[in-house]
PDB file of N, CA and C in Angstrom:
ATOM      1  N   UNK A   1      -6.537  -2.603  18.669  1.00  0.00           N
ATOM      2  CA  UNK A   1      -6.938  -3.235  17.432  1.00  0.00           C
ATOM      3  C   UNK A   1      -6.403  -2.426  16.256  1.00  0.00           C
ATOM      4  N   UNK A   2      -5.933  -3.196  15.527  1.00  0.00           N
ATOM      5  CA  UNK A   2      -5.051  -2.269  13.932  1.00  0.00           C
ATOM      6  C   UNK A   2      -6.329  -1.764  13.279  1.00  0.00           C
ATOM      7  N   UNK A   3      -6.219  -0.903  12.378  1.00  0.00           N
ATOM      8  CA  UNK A   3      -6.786  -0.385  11.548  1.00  0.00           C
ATOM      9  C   UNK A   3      -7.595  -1.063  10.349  1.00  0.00           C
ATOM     10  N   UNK A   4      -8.943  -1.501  10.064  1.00  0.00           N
ATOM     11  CA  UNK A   4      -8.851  -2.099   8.713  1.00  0.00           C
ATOM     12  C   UNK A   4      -9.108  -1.382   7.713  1.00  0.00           C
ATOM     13  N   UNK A   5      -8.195  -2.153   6.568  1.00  0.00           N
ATOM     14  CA  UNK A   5      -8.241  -1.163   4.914  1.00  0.00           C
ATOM     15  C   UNK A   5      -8.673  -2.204   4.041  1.00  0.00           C
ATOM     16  N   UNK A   6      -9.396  -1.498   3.053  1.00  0.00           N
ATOM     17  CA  UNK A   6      -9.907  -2.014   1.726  1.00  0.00           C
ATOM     18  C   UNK A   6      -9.294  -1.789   0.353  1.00  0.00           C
ATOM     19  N   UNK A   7      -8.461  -0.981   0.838  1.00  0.00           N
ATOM     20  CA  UNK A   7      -7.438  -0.354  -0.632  1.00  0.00           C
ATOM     21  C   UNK A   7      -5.968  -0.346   0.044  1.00  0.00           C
ATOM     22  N   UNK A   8      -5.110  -1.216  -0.907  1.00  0.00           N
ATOM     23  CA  UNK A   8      -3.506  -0.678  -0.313  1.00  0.00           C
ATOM     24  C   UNK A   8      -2.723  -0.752  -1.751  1.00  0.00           C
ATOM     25  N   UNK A   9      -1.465  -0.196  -1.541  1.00  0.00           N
ATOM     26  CA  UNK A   9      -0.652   0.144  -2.217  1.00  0.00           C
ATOM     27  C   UNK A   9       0.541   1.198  -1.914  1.00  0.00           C
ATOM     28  N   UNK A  10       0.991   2.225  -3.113  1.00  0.00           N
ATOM     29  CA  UNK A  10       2.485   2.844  -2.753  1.00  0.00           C
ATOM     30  C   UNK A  10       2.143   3.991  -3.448  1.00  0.00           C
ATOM     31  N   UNK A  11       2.863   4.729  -2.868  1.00  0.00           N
ATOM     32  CA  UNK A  11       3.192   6.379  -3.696  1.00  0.00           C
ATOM     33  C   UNK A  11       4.823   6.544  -3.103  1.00  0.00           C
ATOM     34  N   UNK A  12       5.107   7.557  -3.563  1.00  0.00           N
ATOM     35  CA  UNK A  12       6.594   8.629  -3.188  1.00  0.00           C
ATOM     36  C   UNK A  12       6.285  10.229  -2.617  1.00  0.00           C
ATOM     37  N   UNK A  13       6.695  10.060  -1.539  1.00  0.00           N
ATOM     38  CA  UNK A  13       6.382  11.018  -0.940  1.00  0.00           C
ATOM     39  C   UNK A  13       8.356  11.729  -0.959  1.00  0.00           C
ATOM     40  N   UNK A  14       8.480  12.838  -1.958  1.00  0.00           N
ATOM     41  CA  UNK A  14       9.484  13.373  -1.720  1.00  0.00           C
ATOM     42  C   UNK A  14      10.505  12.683  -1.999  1.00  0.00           C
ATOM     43  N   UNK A  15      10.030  11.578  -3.254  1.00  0.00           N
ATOM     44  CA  UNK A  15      10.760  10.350  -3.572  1.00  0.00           C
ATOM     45  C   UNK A  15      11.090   9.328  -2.903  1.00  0.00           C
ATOM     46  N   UNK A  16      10.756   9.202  -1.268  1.00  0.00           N
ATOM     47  CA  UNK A  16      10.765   8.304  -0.464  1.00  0.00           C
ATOM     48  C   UNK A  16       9.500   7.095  -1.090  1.00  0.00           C
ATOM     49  N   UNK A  17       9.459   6.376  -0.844  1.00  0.00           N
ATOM     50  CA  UNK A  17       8.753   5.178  -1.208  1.00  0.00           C
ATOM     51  C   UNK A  17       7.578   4.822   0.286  1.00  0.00           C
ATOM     52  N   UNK A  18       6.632   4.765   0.224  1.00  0.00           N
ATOM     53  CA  UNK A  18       5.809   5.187   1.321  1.00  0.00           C
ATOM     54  C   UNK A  18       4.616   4.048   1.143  1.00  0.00           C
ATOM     55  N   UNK A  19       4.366   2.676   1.728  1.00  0.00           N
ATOM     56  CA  UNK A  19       3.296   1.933   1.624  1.00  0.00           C
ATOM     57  C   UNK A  19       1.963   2.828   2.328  1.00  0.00           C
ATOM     58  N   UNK A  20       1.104   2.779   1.196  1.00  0.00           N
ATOM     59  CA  UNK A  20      -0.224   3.494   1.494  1.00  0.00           C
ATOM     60  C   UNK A  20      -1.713   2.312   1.841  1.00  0.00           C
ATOM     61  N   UNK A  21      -2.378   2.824   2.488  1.00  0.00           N
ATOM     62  CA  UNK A  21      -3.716   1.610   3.100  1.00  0.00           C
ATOM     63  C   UNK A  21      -4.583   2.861   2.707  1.00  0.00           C
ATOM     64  N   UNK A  22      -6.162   2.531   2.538  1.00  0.00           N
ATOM     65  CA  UNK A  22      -7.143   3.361   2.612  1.00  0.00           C
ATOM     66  C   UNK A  22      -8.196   2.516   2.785  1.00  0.00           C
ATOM     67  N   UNK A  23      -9.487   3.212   3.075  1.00  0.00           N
ATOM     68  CA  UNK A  23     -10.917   2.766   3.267  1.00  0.00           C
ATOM     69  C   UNK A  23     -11.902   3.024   1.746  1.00  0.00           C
ATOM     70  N   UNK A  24     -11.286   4.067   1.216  1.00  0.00           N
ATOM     71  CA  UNK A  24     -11.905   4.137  -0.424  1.00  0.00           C
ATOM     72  C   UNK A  24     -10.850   4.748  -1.358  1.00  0.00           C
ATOM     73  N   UNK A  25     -11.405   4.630  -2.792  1.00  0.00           N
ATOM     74  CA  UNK A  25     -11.139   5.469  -3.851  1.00  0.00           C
ATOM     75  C   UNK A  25     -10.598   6.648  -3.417  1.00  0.00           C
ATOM     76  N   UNK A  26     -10.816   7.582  -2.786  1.00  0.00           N
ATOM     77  CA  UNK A  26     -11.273   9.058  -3.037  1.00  0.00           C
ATOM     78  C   UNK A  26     -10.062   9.442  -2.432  1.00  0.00           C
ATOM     79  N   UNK A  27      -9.199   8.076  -1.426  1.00  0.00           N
ATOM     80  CA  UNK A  27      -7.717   8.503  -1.013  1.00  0.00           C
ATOM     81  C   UNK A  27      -6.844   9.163  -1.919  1.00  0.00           C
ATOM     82  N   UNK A  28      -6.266   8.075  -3.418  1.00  0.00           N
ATOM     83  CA  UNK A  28      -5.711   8.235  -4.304  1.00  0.00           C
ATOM     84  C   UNK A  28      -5.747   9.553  -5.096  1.00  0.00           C
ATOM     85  N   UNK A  29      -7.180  10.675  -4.984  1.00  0.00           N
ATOM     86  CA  UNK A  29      -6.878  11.889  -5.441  1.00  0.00           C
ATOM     87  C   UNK A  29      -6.145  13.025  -4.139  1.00  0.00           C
ATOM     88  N   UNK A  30      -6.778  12.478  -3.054  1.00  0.00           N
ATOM     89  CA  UNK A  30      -5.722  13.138  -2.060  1.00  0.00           C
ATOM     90  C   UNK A  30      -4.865  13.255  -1.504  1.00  0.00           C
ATOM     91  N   UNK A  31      -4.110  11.630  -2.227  1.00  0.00           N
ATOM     92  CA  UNK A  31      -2.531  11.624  -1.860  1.00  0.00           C
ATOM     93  C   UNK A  31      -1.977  12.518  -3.015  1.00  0.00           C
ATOM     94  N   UNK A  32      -2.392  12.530  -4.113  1.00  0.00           N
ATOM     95  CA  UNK A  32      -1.907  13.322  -5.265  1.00  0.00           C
ATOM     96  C   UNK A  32      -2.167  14.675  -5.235  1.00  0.00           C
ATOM     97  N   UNK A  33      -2.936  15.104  -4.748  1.00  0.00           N
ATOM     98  CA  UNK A  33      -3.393  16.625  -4.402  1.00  0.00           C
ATOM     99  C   UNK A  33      -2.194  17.372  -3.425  1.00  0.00           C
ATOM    100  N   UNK A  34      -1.859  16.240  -2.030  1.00  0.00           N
ATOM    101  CA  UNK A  34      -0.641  16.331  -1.128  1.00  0.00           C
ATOM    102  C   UNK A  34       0.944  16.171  -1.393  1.00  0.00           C
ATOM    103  N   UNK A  35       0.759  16.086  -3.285  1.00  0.00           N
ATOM    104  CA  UNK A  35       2.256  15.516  -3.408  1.00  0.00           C
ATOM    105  C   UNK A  35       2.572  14.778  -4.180  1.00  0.00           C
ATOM    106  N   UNK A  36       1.851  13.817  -3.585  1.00  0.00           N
ATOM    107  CA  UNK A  36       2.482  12.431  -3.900  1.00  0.00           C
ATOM    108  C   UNK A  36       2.756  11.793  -5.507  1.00  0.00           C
ATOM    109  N   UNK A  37       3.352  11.331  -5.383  1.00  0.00           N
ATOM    110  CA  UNK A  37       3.607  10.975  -7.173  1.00  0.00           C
ATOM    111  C   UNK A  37       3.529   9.248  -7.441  1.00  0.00           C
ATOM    112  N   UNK A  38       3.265   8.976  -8.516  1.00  0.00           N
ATOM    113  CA  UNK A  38       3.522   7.280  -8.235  1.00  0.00           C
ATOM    114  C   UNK A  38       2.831   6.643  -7.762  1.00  0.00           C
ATOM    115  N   UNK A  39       1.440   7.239  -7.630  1.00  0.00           N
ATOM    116  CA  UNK A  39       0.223   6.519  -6.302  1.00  0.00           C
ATOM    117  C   UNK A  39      -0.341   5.582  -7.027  1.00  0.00           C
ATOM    118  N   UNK A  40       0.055   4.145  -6.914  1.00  0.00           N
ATOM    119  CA  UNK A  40      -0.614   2.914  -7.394  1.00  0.00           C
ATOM    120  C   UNK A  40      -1.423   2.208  -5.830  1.00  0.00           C
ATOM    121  N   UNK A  41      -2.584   2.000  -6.026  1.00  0.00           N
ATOM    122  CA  UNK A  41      -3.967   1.502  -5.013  1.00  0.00           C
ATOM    123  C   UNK A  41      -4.607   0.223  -5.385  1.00  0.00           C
ATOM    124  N   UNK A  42      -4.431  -0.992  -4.623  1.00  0.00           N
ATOM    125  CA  UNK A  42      -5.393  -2.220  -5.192  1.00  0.00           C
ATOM    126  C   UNK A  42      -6.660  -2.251  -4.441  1.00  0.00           C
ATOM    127  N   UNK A  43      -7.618  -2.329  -4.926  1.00  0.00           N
ATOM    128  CA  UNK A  43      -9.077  -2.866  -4.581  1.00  0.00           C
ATOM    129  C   UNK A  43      -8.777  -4.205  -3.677  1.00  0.00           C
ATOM    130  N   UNK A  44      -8.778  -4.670  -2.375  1.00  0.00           N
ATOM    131  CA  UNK A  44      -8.431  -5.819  -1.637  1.00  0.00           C
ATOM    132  C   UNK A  44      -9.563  -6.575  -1.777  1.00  0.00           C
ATOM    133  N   UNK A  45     -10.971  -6.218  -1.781  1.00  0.00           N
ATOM    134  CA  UNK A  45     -12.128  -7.204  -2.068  1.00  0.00           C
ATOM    135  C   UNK A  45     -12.564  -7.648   0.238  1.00  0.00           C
ATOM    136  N   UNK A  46     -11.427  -7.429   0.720  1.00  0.00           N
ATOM    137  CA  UNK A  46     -12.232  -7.687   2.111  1.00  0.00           C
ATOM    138  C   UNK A  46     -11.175  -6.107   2.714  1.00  0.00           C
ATOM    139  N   UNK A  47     -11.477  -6.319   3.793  1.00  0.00           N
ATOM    140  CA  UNK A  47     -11.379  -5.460   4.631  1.00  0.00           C
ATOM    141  C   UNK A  47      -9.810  -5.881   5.597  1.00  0.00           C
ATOM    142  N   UNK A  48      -8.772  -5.642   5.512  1.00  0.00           N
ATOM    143  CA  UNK A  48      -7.749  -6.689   6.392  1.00  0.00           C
ATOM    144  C   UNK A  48      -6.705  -5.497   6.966  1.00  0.00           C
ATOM    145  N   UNK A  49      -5.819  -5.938   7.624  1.00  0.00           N
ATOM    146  CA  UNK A  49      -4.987  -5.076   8.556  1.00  0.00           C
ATOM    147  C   UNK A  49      -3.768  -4.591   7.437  1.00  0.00           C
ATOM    148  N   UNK A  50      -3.008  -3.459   7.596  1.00  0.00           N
ATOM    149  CA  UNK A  50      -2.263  -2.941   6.688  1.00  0.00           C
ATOM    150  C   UNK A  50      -1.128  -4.428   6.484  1.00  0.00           C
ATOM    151  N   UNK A  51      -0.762  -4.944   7.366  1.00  0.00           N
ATOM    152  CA  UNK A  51      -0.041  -6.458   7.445  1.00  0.00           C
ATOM    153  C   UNK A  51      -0.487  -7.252   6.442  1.00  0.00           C
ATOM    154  N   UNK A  52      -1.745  -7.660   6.851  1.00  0.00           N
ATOM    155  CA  UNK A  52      -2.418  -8.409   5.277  1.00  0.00           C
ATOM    156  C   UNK A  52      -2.283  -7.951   4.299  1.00  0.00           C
ATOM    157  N   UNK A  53      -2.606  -6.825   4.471  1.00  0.00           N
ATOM    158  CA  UNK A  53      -2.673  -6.225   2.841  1.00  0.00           C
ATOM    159  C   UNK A  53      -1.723  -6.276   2.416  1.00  0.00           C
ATOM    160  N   UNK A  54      -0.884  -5.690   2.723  1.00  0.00           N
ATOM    161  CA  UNK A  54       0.874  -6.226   2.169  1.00  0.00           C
ATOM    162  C   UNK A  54       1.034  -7.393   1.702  1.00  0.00           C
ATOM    163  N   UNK A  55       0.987  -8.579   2.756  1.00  0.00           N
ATOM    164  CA  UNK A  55       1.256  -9.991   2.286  1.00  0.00           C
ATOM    165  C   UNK A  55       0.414 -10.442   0.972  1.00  0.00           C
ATOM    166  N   UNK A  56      -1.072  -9.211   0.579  1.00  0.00           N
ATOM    167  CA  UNK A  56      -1.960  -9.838  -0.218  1.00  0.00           C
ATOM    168  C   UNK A  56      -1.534  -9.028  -2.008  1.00  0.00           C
ATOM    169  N   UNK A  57      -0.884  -8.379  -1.393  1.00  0.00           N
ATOM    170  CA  UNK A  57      -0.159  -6.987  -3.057  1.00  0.00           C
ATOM    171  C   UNK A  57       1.505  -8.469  -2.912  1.00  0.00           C
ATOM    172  N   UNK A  58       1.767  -8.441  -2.069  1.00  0.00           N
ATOM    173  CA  UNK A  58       2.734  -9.453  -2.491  1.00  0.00           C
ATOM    174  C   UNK A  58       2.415 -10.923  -3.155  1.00  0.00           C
ATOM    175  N   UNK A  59       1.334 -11.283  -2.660  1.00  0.00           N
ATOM    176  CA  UNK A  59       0.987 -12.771  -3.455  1.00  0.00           C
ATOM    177  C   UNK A  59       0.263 -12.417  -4.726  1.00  0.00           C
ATOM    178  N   UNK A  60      -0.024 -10.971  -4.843  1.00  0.00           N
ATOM    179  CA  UNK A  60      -0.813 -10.980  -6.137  1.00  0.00           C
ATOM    180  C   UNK A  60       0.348 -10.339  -7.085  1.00  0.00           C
ATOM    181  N   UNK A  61       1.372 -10.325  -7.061  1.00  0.00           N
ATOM    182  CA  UNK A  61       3.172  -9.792  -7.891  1.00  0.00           C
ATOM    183  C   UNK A  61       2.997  -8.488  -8.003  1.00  0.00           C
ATOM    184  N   UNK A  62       2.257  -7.595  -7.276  1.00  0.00           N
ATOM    185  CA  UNK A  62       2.064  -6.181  -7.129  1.00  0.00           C
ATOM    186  C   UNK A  62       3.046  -5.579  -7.517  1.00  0.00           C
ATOM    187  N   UNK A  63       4.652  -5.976  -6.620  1.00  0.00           N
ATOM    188  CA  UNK A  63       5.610  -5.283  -6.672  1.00  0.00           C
ATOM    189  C   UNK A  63       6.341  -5.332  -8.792  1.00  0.00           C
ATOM    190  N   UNK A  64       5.486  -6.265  -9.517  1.00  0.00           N
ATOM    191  CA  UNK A  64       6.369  -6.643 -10.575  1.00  0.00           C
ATOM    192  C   UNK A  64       7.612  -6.260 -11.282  1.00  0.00           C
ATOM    193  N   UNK A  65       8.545  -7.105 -10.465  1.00  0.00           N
ATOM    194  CA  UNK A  65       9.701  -7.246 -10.254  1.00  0.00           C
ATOM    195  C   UNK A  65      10.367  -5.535 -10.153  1.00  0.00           C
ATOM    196  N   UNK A  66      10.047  -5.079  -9.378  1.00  0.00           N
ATOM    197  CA  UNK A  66      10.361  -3.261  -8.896  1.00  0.00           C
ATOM    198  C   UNK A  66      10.490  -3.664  -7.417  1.00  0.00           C
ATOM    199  N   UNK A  67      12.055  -4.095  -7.196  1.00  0.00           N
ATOM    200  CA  UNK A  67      12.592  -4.726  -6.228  1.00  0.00           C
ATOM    201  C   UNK A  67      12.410  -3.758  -5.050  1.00  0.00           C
ATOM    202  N   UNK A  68      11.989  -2.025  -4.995  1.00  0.00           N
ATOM    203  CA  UNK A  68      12.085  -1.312  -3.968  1.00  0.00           C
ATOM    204  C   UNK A  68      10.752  -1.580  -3.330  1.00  0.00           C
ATOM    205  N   UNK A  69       9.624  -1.381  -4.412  1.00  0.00           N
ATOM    206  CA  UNK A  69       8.242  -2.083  -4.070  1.00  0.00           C
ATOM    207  C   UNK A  69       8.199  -3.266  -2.818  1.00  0.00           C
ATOM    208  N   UNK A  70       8.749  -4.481  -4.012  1.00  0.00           N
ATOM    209  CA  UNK A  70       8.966  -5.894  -2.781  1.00  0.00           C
ATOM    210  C   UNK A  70       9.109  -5.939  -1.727  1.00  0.00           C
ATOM    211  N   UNK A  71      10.552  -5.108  -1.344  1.00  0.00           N
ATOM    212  CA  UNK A  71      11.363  -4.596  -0.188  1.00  0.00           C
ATOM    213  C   UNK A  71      10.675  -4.112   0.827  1.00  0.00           C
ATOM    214  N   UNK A  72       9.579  -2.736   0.338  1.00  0.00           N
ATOM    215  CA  UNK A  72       8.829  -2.465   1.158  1.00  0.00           C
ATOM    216  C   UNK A  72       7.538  -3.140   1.568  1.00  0.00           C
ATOM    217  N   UNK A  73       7.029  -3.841   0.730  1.00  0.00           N
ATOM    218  CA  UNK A  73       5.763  -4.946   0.853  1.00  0.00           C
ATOM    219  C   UNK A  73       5.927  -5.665   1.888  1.00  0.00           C
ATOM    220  N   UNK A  74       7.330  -6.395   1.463  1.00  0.00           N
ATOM    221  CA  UNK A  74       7.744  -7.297   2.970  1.00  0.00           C
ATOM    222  C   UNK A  74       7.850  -6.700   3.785  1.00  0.00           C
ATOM    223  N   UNK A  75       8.735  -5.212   4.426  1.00  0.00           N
ATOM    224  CA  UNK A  75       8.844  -5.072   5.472  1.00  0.00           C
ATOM    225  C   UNK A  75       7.898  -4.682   6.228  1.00  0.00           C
ATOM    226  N   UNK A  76       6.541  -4.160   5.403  1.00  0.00           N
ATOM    227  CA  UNK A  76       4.850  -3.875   6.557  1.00  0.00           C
ATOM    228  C   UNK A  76       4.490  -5.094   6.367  1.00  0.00           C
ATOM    229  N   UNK A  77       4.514  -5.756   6.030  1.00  0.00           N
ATOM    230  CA  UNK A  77       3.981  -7.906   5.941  1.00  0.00           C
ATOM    231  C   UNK A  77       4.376  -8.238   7.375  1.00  0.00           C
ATOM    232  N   UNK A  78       5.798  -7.916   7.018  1.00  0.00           N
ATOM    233  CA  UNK A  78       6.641  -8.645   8.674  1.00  0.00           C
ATOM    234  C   UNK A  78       6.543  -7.533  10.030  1.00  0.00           C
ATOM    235  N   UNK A  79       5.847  -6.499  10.400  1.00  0.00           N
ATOM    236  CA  UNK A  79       5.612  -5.655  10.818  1.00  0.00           C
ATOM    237  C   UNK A  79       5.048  -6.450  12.176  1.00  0.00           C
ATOM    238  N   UNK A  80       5.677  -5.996  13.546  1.00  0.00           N
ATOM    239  CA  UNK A  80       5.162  -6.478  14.218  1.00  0.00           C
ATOM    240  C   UNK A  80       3.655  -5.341  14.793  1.00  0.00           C
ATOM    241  N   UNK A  81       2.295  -6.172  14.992  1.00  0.00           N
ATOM    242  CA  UNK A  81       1.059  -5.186  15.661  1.00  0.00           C
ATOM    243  C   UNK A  81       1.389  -4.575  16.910  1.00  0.00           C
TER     244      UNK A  81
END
């Protein structure tokens, strides 16, 4: 069974572009504490598989128009479990 998350989004890890999932808030100070730069996190409102969540930052224009964003949105969307 996949993982479920309540928070997803992106950071740069080492300037790599890195889709991030979490269970709360309190991720976003510890991806930044580890590094990370760029850490944008959406509130999902349910609980869904890192797959959903993707497809759900993509229907909501998450990526706005930051074509590396998109790129990566789709490719954990189309992610096989």
């Amino acid at each position: 069974m996949s993982k479920l998350i309540s928070f997803a989004g992106v950071s740069r890890v080492n300037g790599v572009l890195k889709f991030r999932g979490a269970n709360n808030v309190n991720r976003i100070d510890q991806l930044r504490k580890l590094g990370d730069t760029d850490v944008e996190m959406s509130f999902l409102n349910t609980e869904m598989t890192k797959q959903e969540a993707a497809q759900r930052l993509i229907d909501k224009n998450f990526a706005n128009g930051r074509a590396d964003v998109l790129e990566l949105l789709v490719a954990v969307a189309n992610e096989e479990v």
